[in-house]
Protein backbone atom coordinates (compact mmCIF):
# COMPACT_ATOMS: atom_id res chain seq x y z
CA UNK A 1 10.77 -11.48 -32.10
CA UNK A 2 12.35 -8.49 -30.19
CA UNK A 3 15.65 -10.01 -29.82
CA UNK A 4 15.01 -13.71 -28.84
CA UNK A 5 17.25 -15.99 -31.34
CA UNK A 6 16.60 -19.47 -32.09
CA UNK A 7 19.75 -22.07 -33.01
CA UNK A 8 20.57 -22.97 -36.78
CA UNK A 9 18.90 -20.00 -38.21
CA UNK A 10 21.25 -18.14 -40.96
CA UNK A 11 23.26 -15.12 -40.05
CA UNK A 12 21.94 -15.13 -36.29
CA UNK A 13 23.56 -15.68 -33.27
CA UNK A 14 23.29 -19.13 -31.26
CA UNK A 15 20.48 -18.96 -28.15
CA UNK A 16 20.88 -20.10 -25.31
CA UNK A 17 18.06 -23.49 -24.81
CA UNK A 18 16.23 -21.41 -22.67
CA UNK A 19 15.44 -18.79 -25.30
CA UNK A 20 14.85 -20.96 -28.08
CA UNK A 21 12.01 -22.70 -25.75
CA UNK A 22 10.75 -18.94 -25.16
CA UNK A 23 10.77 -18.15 -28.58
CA UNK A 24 9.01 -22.04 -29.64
CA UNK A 25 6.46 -20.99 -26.72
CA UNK A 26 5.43 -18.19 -28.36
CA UNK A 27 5.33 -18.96 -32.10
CA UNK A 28 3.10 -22.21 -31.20
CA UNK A 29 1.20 -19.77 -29.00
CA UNK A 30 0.32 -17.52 -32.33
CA UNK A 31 0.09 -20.43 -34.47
CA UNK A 32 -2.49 -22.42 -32.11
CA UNK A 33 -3.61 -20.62 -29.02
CA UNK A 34 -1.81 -20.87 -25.35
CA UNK A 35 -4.51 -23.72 -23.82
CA UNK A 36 -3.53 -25.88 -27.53
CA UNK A 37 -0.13 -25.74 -26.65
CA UNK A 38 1.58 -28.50 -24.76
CA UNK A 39 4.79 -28.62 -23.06
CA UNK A 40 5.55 -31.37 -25.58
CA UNK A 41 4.77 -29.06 -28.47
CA UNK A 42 7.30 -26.57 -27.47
CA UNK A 43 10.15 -28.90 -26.73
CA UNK A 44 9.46 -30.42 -30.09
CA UNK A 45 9.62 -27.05 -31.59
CA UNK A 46 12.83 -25.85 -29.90
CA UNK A 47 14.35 -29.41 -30.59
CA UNK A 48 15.00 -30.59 -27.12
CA UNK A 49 13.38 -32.87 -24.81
CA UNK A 50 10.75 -32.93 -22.53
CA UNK A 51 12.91 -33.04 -19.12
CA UNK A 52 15.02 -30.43 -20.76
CA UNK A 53 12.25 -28.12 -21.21
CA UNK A 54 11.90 -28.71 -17.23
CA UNK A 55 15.76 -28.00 -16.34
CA UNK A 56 14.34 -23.72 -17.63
CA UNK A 57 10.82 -23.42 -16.54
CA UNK A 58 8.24 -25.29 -14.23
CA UNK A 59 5.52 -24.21 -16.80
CA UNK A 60 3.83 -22.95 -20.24
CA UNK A 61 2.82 -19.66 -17.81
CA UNK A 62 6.62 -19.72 -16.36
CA UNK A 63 7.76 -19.18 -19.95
CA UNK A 64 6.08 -15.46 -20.19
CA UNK A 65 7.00 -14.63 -16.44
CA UNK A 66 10.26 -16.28 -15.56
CA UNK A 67 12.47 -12.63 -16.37
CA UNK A 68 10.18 -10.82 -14.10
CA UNK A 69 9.93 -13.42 -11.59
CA UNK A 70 13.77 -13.28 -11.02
CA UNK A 71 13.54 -9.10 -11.08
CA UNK A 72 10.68 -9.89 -7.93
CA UNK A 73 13.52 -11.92 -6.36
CA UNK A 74 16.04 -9.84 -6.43
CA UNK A 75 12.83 -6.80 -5.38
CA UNK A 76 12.21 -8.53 -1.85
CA UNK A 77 15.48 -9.50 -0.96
CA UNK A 78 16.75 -5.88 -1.17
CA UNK A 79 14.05 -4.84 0.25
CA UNK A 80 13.88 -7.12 3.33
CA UNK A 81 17.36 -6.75 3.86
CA UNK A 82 17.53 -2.45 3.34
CA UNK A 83 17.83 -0.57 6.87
CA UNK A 84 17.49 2.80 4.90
CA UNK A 85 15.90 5.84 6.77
CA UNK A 86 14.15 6.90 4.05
CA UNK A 87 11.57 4.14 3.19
CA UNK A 88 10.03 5.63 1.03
CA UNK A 89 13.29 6.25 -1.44
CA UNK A 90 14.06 2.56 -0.91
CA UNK A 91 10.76 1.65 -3.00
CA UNK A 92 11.38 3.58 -5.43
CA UNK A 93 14.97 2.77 -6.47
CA UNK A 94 14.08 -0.67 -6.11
CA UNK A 95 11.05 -0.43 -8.77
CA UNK A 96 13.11 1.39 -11.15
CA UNK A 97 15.88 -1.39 -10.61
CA UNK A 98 13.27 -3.72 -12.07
CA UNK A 99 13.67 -2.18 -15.12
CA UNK A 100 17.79 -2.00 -15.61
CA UNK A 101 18.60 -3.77 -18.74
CA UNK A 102 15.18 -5.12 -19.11
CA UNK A 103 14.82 -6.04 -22.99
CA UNK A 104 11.55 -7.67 -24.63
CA UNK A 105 10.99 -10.57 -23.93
CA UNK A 106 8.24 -13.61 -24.04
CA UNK A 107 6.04 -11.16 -21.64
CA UNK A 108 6.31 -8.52 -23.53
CA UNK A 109 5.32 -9.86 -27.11
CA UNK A 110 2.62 -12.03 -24.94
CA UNK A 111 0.70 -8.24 -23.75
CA UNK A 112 0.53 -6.77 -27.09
CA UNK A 113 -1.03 -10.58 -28.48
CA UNK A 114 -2.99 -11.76 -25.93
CA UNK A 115 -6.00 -12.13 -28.21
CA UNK A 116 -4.35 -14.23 -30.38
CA UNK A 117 -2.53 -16.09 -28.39
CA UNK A 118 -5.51 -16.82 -26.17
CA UNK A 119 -3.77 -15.51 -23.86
CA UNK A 120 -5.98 -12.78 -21.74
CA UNK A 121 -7.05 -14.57 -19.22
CA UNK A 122 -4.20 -16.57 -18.14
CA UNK A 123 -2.26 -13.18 -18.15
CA UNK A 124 -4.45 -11.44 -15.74
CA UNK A 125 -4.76 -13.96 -13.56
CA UNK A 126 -1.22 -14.28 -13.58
CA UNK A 127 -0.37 -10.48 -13.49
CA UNK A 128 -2.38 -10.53 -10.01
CA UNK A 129 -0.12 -12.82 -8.72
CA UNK A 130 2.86 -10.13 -9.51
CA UNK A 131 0.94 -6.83 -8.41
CA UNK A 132 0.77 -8.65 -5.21
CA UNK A 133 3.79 -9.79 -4.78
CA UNK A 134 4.95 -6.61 -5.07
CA UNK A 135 2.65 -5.23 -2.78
CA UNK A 136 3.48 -7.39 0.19
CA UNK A 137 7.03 -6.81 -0.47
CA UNK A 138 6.53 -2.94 -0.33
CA UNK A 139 3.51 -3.06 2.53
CA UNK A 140 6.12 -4.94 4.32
CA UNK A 141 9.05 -2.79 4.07
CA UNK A 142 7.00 0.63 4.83
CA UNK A 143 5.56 -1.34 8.06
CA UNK A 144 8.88 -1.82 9.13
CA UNK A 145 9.90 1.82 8.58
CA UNK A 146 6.69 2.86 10.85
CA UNK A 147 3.46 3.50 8.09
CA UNK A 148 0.56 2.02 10.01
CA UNK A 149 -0.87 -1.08 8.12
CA UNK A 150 -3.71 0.72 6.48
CA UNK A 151 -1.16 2.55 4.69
CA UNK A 152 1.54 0.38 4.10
CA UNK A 153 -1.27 -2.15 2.28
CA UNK A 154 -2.50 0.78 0.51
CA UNK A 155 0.55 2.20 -1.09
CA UNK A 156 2.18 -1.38 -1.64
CA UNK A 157 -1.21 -2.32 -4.15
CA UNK A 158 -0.22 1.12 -6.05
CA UNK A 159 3.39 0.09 -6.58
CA UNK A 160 2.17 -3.50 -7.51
CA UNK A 161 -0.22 -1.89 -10.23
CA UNK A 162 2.27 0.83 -11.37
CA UNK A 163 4.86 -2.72 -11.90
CA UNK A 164 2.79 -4.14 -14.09
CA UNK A 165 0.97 -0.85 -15.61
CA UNK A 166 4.51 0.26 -16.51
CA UNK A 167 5.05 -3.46 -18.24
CA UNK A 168 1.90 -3.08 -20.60
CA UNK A 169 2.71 0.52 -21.87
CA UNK A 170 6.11 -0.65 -22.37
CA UNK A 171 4.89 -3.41 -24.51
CA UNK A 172 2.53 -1.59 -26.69
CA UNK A 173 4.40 1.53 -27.59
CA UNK A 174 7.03 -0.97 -28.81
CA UNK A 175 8.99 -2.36 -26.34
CA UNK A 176 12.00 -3.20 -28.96
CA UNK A 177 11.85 0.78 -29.58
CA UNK A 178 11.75 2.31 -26.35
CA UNK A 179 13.12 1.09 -22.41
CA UNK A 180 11.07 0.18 -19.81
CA UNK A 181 12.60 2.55 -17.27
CA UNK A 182 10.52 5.72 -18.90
CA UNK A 183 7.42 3.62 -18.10
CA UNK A 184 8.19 2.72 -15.09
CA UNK A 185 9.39 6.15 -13.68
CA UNK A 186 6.29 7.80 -14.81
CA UNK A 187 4.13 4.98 -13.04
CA UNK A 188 6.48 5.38 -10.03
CA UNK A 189 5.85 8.87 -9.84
CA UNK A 190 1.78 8.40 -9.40
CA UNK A 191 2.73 5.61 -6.59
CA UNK A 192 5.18 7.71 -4.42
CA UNK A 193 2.65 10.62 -4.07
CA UNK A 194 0.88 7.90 -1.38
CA UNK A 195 4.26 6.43 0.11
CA UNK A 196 5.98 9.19 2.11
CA UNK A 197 6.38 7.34 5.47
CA UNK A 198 7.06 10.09 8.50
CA UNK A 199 10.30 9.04 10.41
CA UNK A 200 9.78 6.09 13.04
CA UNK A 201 10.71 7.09 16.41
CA UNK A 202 10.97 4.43 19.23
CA UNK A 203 7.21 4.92 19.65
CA UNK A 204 5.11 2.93 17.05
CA UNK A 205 1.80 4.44 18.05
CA UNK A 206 0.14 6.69 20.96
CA UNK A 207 -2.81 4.95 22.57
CA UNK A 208 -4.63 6.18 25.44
CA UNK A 209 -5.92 3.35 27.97
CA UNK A 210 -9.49 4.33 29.73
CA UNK A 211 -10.86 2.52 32.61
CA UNK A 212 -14.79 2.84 31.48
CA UNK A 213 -17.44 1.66 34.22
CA UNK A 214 -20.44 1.85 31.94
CA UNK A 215 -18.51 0.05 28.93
CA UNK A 216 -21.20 -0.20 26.48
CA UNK A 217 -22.47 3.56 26.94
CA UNK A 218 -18.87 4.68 26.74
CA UNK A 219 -18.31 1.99 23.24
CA UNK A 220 -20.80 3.81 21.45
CA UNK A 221 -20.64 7.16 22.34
CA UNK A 222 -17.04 7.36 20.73
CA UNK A 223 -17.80 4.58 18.08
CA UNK A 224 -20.97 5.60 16.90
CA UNK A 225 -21.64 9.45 18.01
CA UNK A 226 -17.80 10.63 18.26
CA UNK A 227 -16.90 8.78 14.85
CA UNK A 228 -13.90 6.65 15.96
CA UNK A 229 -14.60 3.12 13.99
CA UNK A 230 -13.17 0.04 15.80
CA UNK A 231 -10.31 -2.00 14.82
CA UNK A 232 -10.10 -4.15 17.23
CA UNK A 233 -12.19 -5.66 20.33
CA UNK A 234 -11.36 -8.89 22.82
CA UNK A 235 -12.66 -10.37 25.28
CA UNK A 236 -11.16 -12.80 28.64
CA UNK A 237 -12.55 -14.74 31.29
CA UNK A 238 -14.56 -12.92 33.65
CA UNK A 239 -16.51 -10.72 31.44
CA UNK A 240 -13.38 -9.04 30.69
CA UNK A 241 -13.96 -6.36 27.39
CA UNK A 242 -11.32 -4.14 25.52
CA UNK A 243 -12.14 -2.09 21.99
CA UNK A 244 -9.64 -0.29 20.78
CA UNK A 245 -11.31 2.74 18.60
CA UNK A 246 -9.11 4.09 15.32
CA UNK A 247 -8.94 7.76 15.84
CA UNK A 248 -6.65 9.00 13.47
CA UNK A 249 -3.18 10.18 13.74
CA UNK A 250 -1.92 10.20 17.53
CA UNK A 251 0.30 13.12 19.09
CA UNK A 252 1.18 13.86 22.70
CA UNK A 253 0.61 17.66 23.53
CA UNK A 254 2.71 18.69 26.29
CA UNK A 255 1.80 21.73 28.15
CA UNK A 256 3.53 23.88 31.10
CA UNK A 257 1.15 24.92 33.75
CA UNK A 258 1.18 29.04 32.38
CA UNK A 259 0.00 27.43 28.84
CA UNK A 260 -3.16 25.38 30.85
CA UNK A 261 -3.74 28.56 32.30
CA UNK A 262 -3.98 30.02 29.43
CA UNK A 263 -5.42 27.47 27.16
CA UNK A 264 -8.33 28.09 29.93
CA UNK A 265 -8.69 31.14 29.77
CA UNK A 266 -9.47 30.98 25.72
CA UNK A 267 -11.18 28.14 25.68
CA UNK A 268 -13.54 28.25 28.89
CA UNK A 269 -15.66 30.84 31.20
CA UNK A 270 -13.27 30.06 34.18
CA UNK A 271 -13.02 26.40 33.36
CA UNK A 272 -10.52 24.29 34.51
CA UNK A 273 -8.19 21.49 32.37
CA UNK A 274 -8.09 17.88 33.99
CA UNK A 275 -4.76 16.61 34.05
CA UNK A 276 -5.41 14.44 31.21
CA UNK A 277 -7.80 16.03 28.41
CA UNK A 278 -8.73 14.48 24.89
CA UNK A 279 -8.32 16.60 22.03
CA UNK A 280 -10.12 15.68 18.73
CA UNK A 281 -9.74 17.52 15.56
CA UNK A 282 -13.71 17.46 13.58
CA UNK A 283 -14.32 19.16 10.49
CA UNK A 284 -16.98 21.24 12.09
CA UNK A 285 -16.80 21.86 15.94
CA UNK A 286 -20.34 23.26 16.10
CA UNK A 287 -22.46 20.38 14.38
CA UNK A 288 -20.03 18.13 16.20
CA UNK A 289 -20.97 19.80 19.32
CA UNK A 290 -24.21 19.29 18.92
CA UNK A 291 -23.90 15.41 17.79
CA UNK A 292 -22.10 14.57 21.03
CA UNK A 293 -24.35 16.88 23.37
CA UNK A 294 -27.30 14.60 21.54
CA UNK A 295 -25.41 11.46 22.28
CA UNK A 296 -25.12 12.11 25.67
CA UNK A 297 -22.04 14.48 26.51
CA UNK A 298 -22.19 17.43 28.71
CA UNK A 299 -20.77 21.01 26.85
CA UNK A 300 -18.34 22.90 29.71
CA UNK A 301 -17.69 25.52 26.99
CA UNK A 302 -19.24 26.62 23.81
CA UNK A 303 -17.26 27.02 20.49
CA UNK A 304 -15.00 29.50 20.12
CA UNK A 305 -12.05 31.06 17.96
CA UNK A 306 -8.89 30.45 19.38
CA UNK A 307 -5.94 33.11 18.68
CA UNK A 308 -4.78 30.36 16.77
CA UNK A 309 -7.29 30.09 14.20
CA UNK A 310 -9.03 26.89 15.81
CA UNK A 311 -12.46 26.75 16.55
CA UNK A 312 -12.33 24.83 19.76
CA UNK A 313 -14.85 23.68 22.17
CA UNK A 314 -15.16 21.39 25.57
CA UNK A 315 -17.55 18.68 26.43
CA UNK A 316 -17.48 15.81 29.50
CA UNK A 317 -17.85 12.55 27.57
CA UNK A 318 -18.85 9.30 29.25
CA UNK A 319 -15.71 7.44 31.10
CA UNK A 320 -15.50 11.34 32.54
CA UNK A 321 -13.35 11.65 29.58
CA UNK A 322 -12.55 15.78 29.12
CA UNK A 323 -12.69 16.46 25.47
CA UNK A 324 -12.08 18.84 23.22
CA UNK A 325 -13.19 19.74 19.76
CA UNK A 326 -11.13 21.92 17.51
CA UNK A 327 -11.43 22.57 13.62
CA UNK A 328 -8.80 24.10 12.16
CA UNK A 329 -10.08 27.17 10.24
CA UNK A 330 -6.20 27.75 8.06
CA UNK A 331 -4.95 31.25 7.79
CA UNK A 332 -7.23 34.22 7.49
């Protein structure tokens, strides 16, 4: 069975008690089915007692996992202790450590007979279990490097699927025949095409505070007309309100006053730039224009293309908010 030994067998090594319970496990679990198969059964089988059987694994499921399990161990400590720059890297060399002298086991002969071992749906629900805690364990080290949640969550459930998507090629091309680490690099490189995390700075995130009289006009304007869904809202004592609206990725422009002057002078008839202005990228400035003026906000300048390939254009949102709309219309 792919390696595992069993004692007093002619011309084969001696195994250790723990493999000859794995390799009991999963002959009874062929003969009979995994649910017909007591703990009993397989101590029986491997010729050792009950509380022995207890001293290796805490159950019939711990028998198929218990080599991974220790893998996911050793996976979240490195990770929660790694300081790395590079986040990304980190999760990737500690994936493909999972798979560094990995031979077929238990788990692997369990994937390619799950039918007839019974075995299906205990191994999905089981496999969950592992794709998540992988996930967290990945989500948790790209939150730490600066990915925002959304993310972080998102790229740790690929590297928890490519784990385990990695462990049931393996298995069927023939795990005794081939390593785990080709499997696993090819699922890693699906999963780091959604990890890259951009450097953290001291700043975790840009968010602009507004003091906004006429709160409910002002919540769904931007919620509802503008398109910023909200991801979070409170309230205190008082009547006290705050909603804080997602609106993408966050910079801080910084401009001299000879580039206001200018940036007025393309974007206005003689307007003028508040000291603070909004900017908002939109996929289309002129039906965006016209959403807004609909919703309620006042156009200071029409759209227009900027020198630097931008279609921009200015509105006065409620909370006297100056905005601007600008789609990016790439190179020529």
């Amino acid at each position: 069975m792919w390696g595992m030994s069993s004692t007093g067998r002619v011309g084969r090594p001696r195994a250790s008690s723990r493999e000859t319970l794995a390799e009991a496990a999963c002959e009874l679990f062929l003969e009979q089915g995994f649910e017909a198969t007591s703990i009993v059964d397989i101590a029986n089988r491997a010729g050792v007692s009950r509380s022995s059987f207890f001293n290796y694994f805490s159950s019939k499921s711990d028998i198929l996992w218990a080599v991974l399990d220790e893998r996911l161990a050793t996976l979240e400590r490195r990770y929660a202790e790694d300081e790395s720059p590079d986040a990304a890297a980190s999760v990737r060399a500690g994936v493909l450590a999972v798979a560094d002298g990995f031979a077929p086991d238990s788990l692997a002969l369990a994937m390619v007979n799950a039918t007839a071992m019974g075995l299906e749906p205990e191994l999905e629900r089981e496999a969950s279990f592992r794709r998540s805690r992988v996930a967290r364990a990945v989500a948790e080290r790209l939150t730490r490097a600066g990915a925002d949640r959304l993310h972080a969550e998102v790229a740790g459930a690929a590297w928890g699927g490519a784990v385990l998507a990695a462990l049931e090629a393996w298995a069927h091309d023939g795990a005794g025949v081939t390593s785990l680490g080709r499997f696993l690099t090819r699922a890693a490189d699906a999963a780091s095409a959604i990890t890259a995390v951009t450097p953290p700075g001291a700043v975790r995130q840009l968010r602009l505070v507004v003091h906004a009289p006429e709160f409910e006009e002002a919540l769904e304007f931007y919620r509802d007309v503008v398109g910023m869904p909200q991801a979070e809202a409170y309230e205190a004592e008082g009547g006290a309100r705050v909603a804080i609206l997602d609106a993408g990725r966050a910079t801080l422009e910084l401009s001299n006053p000879a580039q206001v002057r200018f940036i007025d002078r393309v974007e206005t008839d003689g307007g003028e730039s508040d000291r603070l202005r909004i900017a908002l990228e939109v996929a289309d400035t002129a039906s965006a224009v016209a959403r807004l003026e609909a919703g309620g906000a006042a156009v200071e300048a029409s759209a227009r293309e900027t020198p630097w390939r931008s279609l921009n254009a200015r509105l006065r949102g409620p909370a006297d908010l100056q905005l601007t709309l600008f789609q990016e219309l790439g190179p020529q």
